[in-house]
Protein backbone atom coordinates (compact mmCIF):
# COMPACT_ATOMS: atom_id res chain seq x y z
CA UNK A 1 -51.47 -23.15 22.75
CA UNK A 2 -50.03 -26.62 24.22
CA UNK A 3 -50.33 -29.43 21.22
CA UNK A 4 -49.66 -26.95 18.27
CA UNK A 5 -47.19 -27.41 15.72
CA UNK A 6 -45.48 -23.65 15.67
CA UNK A 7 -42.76 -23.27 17.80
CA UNK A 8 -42.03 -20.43 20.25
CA UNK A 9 -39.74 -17.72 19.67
CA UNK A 10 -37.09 -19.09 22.05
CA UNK A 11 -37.04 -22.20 20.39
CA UNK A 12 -36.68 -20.79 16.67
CA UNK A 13 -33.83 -18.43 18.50
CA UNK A 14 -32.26 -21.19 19.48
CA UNK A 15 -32.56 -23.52 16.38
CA UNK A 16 -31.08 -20.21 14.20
CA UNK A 17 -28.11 -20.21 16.56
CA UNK A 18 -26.95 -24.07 15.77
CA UNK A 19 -24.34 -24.46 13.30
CA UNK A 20 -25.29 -27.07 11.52
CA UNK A 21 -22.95 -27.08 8.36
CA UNK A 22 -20.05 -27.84 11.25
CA UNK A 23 -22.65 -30.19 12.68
CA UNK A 24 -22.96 -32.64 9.42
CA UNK A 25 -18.74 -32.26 8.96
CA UNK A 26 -18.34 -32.89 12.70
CA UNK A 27 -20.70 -36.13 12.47
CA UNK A 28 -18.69 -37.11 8.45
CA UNK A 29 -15.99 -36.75 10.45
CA UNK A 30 -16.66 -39.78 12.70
CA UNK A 31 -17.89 -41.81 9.97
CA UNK A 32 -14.87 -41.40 7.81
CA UNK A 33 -12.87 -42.02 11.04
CA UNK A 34 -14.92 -45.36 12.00
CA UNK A 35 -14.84 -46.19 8.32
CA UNK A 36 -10.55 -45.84 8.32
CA UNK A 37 -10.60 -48.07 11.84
CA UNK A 38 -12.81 -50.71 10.37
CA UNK A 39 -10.25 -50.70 7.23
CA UNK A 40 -7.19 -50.98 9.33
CA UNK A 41 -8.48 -54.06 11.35
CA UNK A 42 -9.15 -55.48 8.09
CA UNK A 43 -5.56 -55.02 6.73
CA UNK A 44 -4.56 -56.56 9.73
CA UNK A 45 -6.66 -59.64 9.51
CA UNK A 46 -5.93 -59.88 5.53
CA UNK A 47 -1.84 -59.48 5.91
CA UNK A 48 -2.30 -62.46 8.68
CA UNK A 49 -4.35 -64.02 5.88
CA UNK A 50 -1.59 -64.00 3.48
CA UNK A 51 -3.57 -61.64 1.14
CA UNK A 52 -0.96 -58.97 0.86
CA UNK A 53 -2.13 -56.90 -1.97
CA UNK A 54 -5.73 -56.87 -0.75
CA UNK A 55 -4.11 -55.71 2.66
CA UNK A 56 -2.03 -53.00 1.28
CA UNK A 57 -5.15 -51.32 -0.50
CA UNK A 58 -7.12 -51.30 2.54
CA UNK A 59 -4.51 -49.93 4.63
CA UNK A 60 -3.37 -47.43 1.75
CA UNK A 61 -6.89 -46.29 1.55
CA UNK A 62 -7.40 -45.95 5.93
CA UNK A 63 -4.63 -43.61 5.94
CA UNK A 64 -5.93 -41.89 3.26
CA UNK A 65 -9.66 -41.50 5.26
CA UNK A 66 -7.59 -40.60 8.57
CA UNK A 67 -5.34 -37.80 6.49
CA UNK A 68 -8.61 -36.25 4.73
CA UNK A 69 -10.32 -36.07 8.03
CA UNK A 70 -7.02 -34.28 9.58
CA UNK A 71 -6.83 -31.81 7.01
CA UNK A 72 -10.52 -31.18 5.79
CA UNK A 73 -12.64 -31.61 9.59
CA UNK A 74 -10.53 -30.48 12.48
CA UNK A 75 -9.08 -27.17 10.85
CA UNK A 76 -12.46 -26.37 9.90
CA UNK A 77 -13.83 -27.27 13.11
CA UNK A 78 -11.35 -25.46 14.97
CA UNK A 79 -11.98 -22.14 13.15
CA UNK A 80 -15.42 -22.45 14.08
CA UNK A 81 -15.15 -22.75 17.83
CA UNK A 82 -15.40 -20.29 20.55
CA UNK A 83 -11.64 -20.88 21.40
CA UNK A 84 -10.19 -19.16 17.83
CA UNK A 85 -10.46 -15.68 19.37
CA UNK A 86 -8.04 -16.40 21.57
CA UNK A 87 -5.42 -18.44 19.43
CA UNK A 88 -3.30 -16.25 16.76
CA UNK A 89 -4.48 -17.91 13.13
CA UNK A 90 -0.98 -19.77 11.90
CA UNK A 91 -1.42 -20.93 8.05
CA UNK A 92 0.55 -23.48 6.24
CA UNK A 93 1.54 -25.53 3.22
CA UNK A 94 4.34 -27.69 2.27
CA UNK A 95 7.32 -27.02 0.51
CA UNK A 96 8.91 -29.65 -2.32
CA UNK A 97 11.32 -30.82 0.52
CA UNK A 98 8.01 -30.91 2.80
CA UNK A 99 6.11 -33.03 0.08
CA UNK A 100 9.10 -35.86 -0.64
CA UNK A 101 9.23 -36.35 2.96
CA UNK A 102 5.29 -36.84 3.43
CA UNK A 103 5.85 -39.18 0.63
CA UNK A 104 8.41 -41.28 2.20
CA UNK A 105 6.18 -41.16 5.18
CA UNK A 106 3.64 -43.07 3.85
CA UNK A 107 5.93 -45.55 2.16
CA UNK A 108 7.28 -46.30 5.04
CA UNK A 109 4.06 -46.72 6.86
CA UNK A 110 2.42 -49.08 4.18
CA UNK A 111 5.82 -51.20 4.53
CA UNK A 112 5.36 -51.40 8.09
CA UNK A 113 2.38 -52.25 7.69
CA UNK A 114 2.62 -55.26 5.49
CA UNK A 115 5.97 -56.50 6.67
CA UNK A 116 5.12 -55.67 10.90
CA UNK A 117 9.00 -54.83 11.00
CA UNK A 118 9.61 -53.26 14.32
CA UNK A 119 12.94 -51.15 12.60
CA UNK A 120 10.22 -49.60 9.91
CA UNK A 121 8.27 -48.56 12.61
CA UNK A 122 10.88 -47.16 14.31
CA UNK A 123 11.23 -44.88 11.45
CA UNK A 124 8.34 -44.23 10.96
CA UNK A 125 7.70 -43.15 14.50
CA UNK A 126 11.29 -40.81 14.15
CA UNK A 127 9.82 -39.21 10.82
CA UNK A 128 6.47 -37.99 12.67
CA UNK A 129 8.50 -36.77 15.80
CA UNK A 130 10.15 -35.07 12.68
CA UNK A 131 7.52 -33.21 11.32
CA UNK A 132 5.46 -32.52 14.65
CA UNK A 133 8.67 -30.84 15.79
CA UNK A 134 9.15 -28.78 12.90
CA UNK A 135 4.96 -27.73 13.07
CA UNK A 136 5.99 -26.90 16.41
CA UNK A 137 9.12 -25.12 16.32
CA UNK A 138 7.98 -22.60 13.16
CA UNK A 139 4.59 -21.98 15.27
CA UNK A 140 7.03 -20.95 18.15
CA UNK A 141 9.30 -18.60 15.72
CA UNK A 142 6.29 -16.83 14.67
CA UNK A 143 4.51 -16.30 18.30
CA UNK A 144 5.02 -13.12 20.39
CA UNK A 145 6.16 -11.10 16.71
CA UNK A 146 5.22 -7.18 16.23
CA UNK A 147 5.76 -5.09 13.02
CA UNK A 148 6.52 -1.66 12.99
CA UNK A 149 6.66 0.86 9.78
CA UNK A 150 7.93 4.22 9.62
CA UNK A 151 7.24 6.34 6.98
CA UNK A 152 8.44 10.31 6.06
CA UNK A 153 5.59 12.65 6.28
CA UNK A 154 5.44 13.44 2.76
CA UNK A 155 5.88 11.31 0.02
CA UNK A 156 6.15 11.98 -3.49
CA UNK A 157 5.80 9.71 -6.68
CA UNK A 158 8.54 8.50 -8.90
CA UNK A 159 11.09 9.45 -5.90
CA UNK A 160 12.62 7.11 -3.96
CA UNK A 161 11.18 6.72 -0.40
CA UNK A 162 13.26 5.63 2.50
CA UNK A 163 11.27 3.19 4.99
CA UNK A 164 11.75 1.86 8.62
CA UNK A 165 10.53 -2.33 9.53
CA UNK A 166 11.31 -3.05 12.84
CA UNK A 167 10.50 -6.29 14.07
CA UNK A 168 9.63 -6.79 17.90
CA UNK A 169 10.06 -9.99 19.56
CA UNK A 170 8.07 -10.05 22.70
CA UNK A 171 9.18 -13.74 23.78
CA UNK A 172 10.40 -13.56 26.93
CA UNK A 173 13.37 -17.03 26.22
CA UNK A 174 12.80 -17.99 22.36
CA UNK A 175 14.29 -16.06 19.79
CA UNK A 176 13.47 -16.35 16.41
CA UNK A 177 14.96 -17.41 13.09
CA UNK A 178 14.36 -16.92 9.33
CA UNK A 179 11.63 -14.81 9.45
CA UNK A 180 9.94 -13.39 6.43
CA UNK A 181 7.41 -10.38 6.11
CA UNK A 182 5.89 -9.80 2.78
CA UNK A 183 2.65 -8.72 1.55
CA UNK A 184 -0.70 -10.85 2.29
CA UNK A 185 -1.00 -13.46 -0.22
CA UNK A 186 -4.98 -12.72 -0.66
CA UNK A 187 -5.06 -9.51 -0.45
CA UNK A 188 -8.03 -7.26 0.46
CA UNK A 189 -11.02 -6.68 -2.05
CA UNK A 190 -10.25 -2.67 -1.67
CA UNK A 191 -6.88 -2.68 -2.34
CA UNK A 192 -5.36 -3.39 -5.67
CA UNK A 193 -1.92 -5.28 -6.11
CA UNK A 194 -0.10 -1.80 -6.92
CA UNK A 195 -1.48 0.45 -4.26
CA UNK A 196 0.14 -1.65 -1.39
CA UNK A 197 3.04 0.34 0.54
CA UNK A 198 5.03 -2.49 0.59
CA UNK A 199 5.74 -4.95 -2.36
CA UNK A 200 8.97 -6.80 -1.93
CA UNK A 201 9.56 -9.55 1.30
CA UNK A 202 11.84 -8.08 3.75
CA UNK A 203 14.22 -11.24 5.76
CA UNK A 204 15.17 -11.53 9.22
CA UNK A 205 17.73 -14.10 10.21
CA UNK A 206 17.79 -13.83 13.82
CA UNK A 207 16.06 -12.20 16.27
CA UNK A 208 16.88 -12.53 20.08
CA UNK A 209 13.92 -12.68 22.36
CA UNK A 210 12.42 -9.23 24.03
CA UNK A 211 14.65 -6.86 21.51
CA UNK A 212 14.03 -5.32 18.08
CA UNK A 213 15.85 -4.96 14.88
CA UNK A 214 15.42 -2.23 12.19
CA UNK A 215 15.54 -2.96 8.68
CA UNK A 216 15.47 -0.01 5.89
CA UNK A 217 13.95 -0.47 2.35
CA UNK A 218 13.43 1.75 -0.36
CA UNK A 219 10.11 1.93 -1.81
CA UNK A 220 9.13 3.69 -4.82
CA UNK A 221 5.70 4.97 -5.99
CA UNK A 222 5.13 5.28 -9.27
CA UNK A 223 1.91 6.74 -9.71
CA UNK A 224 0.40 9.97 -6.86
CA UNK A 225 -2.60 8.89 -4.97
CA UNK A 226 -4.23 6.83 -1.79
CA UNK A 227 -1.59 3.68 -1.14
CA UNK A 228 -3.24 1.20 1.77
CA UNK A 229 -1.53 -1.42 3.78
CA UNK A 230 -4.41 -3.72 5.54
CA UNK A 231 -1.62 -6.18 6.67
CA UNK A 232 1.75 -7.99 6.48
CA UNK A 233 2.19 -11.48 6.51
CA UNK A 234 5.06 -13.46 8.28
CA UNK A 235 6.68 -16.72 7.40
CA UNK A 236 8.92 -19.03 8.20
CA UNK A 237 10.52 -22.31 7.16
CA UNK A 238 12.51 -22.82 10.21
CA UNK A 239 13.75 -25.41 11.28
CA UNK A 240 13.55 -28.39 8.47
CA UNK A 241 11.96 -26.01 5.50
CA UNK A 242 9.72 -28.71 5.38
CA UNK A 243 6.41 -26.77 6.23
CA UNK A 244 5.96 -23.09 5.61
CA UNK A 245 4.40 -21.13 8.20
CA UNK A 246 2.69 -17.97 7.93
CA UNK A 247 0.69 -15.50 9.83
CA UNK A 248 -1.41 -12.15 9.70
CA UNK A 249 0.00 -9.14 11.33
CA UNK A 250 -2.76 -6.49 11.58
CA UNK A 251 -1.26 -3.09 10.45
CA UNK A 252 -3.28 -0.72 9.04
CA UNK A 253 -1.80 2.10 7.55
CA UNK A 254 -2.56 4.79 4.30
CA UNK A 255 -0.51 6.93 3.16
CA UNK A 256 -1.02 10.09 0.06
CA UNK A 257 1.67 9.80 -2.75
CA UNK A 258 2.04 13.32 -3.71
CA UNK A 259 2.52 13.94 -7.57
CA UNK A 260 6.07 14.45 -8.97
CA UNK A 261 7.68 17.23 -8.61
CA UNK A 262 10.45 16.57 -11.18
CA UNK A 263 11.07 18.95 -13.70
CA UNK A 264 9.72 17.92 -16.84
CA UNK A 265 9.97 19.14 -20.33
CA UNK A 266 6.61 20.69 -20.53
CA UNK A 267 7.54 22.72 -17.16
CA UNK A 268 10.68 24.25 -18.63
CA UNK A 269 8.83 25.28 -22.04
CA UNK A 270 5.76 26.93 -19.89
CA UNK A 271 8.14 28.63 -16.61
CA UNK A 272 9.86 30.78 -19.25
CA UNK A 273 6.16 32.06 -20.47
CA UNK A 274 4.68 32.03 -17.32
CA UNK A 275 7.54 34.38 -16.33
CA UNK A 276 7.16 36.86 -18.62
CA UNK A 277 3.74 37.43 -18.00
CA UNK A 278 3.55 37.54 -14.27
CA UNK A 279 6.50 40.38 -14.05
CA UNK A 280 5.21 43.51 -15.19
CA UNK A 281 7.20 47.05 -16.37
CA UNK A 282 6.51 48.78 -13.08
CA UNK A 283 8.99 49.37 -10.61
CA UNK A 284 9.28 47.34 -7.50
CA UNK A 285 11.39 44.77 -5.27
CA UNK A 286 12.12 42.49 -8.66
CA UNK A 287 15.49 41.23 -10.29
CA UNK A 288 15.47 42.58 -13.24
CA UNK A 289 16.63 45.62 -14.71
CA UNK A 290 13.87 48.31 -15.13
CA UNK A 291 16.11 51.53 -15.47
CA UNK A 292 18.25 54.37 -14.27
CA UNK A 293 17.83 57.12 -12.46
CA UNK A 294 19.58 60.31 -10.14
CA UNK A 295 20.41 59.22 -6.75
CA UNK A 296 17.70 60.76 -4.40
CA UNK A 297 17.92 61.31 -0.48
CA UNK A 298 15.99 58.50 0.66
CA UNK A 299 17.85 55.74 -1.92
CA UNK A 300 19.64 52.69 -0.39
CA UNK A 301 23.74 52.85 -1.40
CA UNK A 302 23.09 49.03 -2.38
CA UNK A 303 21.41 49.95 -5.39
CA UNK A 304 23.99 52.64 -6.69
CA UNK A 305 25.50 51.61 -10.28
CA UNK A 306 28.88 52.90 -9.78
CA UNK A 307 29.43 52.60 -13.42
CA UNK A 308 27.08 54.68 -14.96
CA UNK A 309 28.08 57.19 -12.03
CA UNK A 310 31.45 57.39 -13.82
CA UNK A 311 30.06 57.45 -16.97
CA UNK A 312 27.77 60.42 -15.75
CA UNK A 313 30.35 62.04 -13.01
CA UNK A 314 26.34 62.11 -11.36
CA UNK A 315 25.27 59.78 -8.69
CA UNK A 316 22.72 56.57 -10.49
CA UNK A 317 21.12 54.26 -8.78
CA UNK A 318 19.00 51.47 -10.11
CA UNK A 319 15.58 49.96 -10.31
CA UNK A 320 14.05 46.56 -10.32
CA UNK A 321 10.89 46.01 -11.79
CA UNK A 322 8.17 44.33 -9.66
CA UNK A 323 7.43 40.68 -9.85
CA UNK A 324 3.83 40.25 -9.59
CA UNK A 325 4.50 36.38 -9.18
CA UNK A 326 5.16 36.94 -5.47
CA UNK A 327 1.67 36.60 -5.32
CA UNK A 328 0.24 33.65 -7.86
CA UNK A 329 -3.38 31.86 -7.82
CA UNK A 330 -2.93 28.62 -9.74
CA UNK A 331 -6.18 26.68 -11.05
CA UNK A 332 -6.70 23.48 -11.90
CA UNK A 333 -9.83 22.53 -14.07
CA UNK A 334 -10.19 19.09 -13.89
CA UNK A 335 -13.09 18.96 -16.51
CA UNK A 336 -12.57 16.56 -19.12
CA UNK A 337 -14.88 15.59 -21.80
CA UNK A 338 -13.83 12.81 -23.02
CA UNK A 339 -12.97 9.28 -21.23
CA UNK A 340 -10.48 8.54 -23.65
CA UNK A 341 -6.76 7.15 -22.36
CA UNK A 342 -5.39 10.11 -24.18
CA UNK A 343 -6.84 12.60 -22.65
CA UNK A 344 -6.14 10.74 -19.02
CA UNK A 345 -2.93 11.13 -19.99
CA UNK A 346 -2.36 14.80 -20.91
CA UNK A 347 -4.64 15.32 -17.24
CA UNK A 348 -1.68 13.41 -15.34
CA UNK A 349 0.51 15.45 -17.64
CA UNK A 350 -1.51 19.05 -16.25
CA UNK A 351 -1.53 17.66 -12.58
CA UNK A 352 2.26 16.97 -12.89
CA UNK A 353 2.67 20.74 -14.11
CA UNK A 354 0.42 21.88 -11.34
CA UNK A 355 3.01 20.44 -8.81
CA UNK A 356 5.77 21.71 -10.58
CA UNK A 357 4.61 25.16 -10.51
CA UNK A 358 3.30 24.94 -7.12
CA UNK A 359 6.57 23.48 -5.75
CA UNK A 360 8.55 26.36 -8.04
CA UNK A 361 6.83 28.93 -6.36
CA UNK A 362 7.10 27.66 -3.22
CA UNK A 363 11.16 27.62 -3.39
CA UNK A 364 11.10 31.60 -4.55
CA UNK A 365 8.99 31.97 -1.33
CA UNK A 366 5.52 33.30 -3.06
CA UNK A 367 2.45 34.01 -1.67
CA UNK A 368 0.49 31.44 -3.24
CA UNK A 369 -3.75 30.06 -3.91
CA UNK A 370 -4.81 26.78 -4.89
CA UNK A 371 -8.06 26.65 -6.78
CA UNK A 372 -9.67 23.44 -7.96
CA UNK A 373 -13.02 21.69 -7.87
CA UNK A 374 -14.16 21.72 -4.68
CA UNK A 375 -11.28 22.95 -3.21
CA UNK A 376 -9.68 26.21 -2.46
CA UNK A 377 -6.97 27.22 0.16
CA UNK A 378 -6.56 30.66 1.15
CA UNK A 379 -3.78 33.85 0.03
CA UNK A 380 -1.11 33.37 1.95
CA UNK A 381 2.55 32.52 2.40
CA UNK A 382 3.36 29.18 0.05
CA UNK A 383 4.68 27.12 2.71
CA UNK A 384 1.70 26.76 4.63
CA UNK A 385 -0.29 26.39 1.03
CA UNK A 386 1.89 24.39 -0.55
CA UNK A 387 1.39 20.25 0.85
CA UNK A 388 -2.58 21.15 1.24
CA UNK A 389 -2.45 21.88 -2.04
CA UNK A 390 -0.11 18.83 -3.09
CA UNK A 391 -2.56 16.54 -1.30
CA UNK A 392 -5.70 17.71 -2.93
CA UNK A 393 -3.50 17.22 -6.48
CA UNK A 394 -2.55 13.63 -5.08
CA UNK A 395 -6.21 12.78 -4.78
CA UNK A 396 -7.91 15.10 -7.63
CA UNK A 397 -9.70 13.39 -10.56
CA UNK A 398 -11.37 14.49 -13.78
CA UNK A 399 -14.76 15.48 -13.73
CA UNK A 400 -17.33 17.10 -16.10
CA UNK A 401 -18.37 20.25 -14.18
CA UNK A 402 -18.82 22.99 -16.84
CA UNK A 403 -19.16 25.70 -14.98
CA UNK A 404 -15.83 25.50 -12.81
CA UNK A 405 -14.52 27.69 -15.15
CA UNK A 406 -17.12 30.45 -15.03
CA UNK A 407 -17.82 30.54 -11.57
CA UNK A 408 -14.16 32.28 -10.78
CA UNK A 409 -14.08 35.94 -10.34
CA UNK A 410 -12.71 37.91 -12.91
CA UNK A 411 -10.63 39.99 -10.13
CA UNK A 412 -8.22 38.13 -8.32
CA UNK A 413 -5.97 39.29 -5.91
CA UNK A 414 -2.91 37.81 -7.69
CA UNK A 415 -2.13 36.30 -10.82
CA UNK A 416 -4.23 33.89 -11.94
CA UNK A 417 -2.36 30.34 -13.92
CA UNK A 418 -5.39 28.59 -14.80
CA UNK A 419 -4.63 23.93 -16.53
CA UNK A 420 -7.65 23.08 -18.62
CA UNK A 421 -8.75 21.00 -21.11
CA UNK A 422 -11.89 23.13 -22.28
CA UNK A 423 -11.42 24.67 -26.02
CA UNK A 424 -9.27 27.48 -26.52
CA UNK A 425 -12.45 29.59 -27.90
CA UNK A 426 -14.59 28.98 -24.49
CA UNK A 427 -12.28 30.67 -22.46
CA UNK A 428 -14.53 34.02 -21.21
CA UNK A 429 -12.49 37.18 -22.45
CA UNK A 430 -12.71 38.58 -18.76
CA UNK A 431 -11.11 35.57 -17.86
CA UNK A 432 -8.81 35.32 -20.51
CA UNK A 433 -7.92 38.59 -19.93
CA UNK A 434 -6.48 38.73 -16.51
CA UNK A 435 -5.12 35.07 -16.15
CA UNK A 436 -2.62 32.83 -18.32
CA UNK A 437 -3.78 29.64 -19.23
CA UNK A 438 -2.24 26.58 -20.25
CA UNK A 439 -4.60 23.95 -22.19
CA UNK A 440 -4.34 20.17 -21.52
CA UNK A 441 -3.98 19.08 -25.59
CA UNK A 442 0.02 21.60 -25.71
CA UNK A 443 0.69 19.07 -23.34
């Protein structure tokens, strides 16, 4: 009703969309900036006075006021306008060289301003055309820059990783010179300092406008799992190295460090073992030895041992035995009971393995299944199960399901290589029966 105290809707809209945190710096602002006009008048009228001390304070202290205002209000103010989506966010500081000449700056200001010699404020005047051209000039180097990244399709830790920058300049008359991409400085809340894909600065020295130039790094990853890159950062110092200037390049990319794939010592004291109990006395399409026997009709000549024909003065041939790895289920149990660092350790150690194996079978062209919580590929031929499988081991991590174990059938239609931590005495006997099993703690 008209004459009430409560407001309308509209109005309490309105009043919620007023910023007044910019309002109260905006209006400090203009005090600190009458305050630092009101000072410099009075260093004027105390110099004339003869009062030079008194006028060097207050003039010392306007500049200061004016400076604080520069740097604290208008950046602040400027970030909170409508105008910032359209202008690309340039940050800065300033280098030792940067800081000496600020300093002589001033010194020279406060002596022109006490003496009122035109030749120190010709100086003066020349060192601010300095440094506005230099703001300037870097802003202009940076302006009209793209990033690029190319990365192989599969990456694996603790191997060295070859990696494409190219930097586009889009200018259509500038080039640009002594540019710098490196990491973000504040980097993102999500990604920690050693998941980024790239660590180490990368240099440009000149870049012509509208072309692109390549430049190749090696990265290395030392640990498998989800690297992020949420953006680069590029500086320069050109032309003075007085001011640094840097800006955000979006580039979002994430990339799966698959485990090692290395050899290790553990993998050549289990392949031996594993060997031996995935090829069976039976005869087959294998490499070893099984026997010999008469020649019969429908034998192949390759397989004819022409010395124990001699021997015999009767036609041998040989046979292999059958190698029932050609068709291998491995199974990784990531239970874990205990959250100690040792027993992270020796599960790195059975992921590591896991690769290895995977990656051995997948060289002698075996049919191959992945098994692990929550995951399972399919039977088939290893290279279409291998990198599904090498991702899921990039990404795996312990957990304490107890009944991984038990939930596997005890007929498989392979042979079965099942990593786990559990105790050697849990292991079902059907299980234990028709698999091999490697436990974390031989490790």
């Amino acid at each position: 009703m008209p004459g009430t105290a409560e407001s309308s809707p509209d109005a309490r809209r309105r009043d919620s969309t007023v910023d007044w945190p910019a309002w109260q710096r905006f209006l400090l602002a203009l005090a600190g900036l009458g305050l630092a006009l009101l000072l410099a008048v009075e260093a004027t009228a105390l110099r004339e006075a003869g009062r030079y001390a008194l006028a060097a304070a207050a003039a010392v202290t306007a500049l200061g006021l004016a400076a604080a205002v520069a740097v604290g209000t208008i950046p602040y103010l400027a970030r909170r306008t409508v105008l910032t989506r359209f202008i690309v966010h340039i940050e800065y500081e300033f280098t030792r060289a940067g800081l000496i000449y600020v300093v002589l700056m001033f010194s020279i200001a406060l002596a022109a301003v006490n003496t009122g010699n035109n030749l120190l404020h010709l100086i003066l005047a020349a060192l601010l055309a300095g440094l506005l051209v230099s703001g300037v000039v870097s802003r202009l180097m940076l302006q009209g820059l793209e990033i690029e990244l190319d990365l192989p399709e599969h990456i694996f830790a603790r191997r060295p990783t070859a990696a494409r920058l190219t930097l586009h300049n889009q200018k259509r008359v500038f080039a640009s010179f002594a540019v710098t991409l490196a990491p973000p400085a504040v980097r993102k809340r999500d990604t920690a300092p050693d998941r980024q894909v790239l660590t180490e600065p990368v240099f440009w020295d000149f870049l012509p406008a509208q072309s692109a130039r390549p430049r190749h790094r090696e990265l290395a990853f030392s640990v498998r799992g989800r690297y992020a890159q949420e953006g680069l950062r590029l500086a320069t110092r050109f032309p003075f190295g007085l001011l640094v200037k840097a800006r955000y390049v979006p580039l979002r990319r994430e990339v799966i460090v698959l485990p090692a794939i290395e050899p290790t010592a553990e993998f050549y004291e289990v392949l031996p073992l594993v060997s031996g109990e995935v090829e069976t006395p039976a005869k087959g399409r294998g490499h070893d030895l099984y026997g010999i026997r008469d020649y019969q009709a429908n034998d192949t000549a390759r397989h004819v041992d022409w010395k124990a024909t001699a021997r015999s003065q009767q036609l041998k041939v040989r046979e292999f035995t059958r190698e029932d790895e050609r068709r291998v289920i491995l199974v990784l149990d990531p239970h874990l009971a205990s959250a100690e660092a040792a027993e992270h350790a020796r599960f790195e150690k059975a992921v590591d393995l896991c690769a290895c194996l995977a990656w051995h079978f997948y060289e002698v062209g075996a049919e191959m299944q992945f098994v692990t919580q929550g995951f399972e590929t399919r039977m088939g031929p290893s290279s279409a199960v291998i990198y599904p499988a090498l991702e899921r081991l990039a990404l795996v991590q312990p957990g304490n399901d107890a009944g991984f174990l038990a939930s596997l059938p005890l007929t498989a239609p392979g042979f079965r290589i099942i990593l786990t931590s559990r105790a050697r005495g849990s292991i079902s006997s059907g299980l234990w029966s028709t698999s091999y099993v490697i436990f974390f703690d031989s490790l």
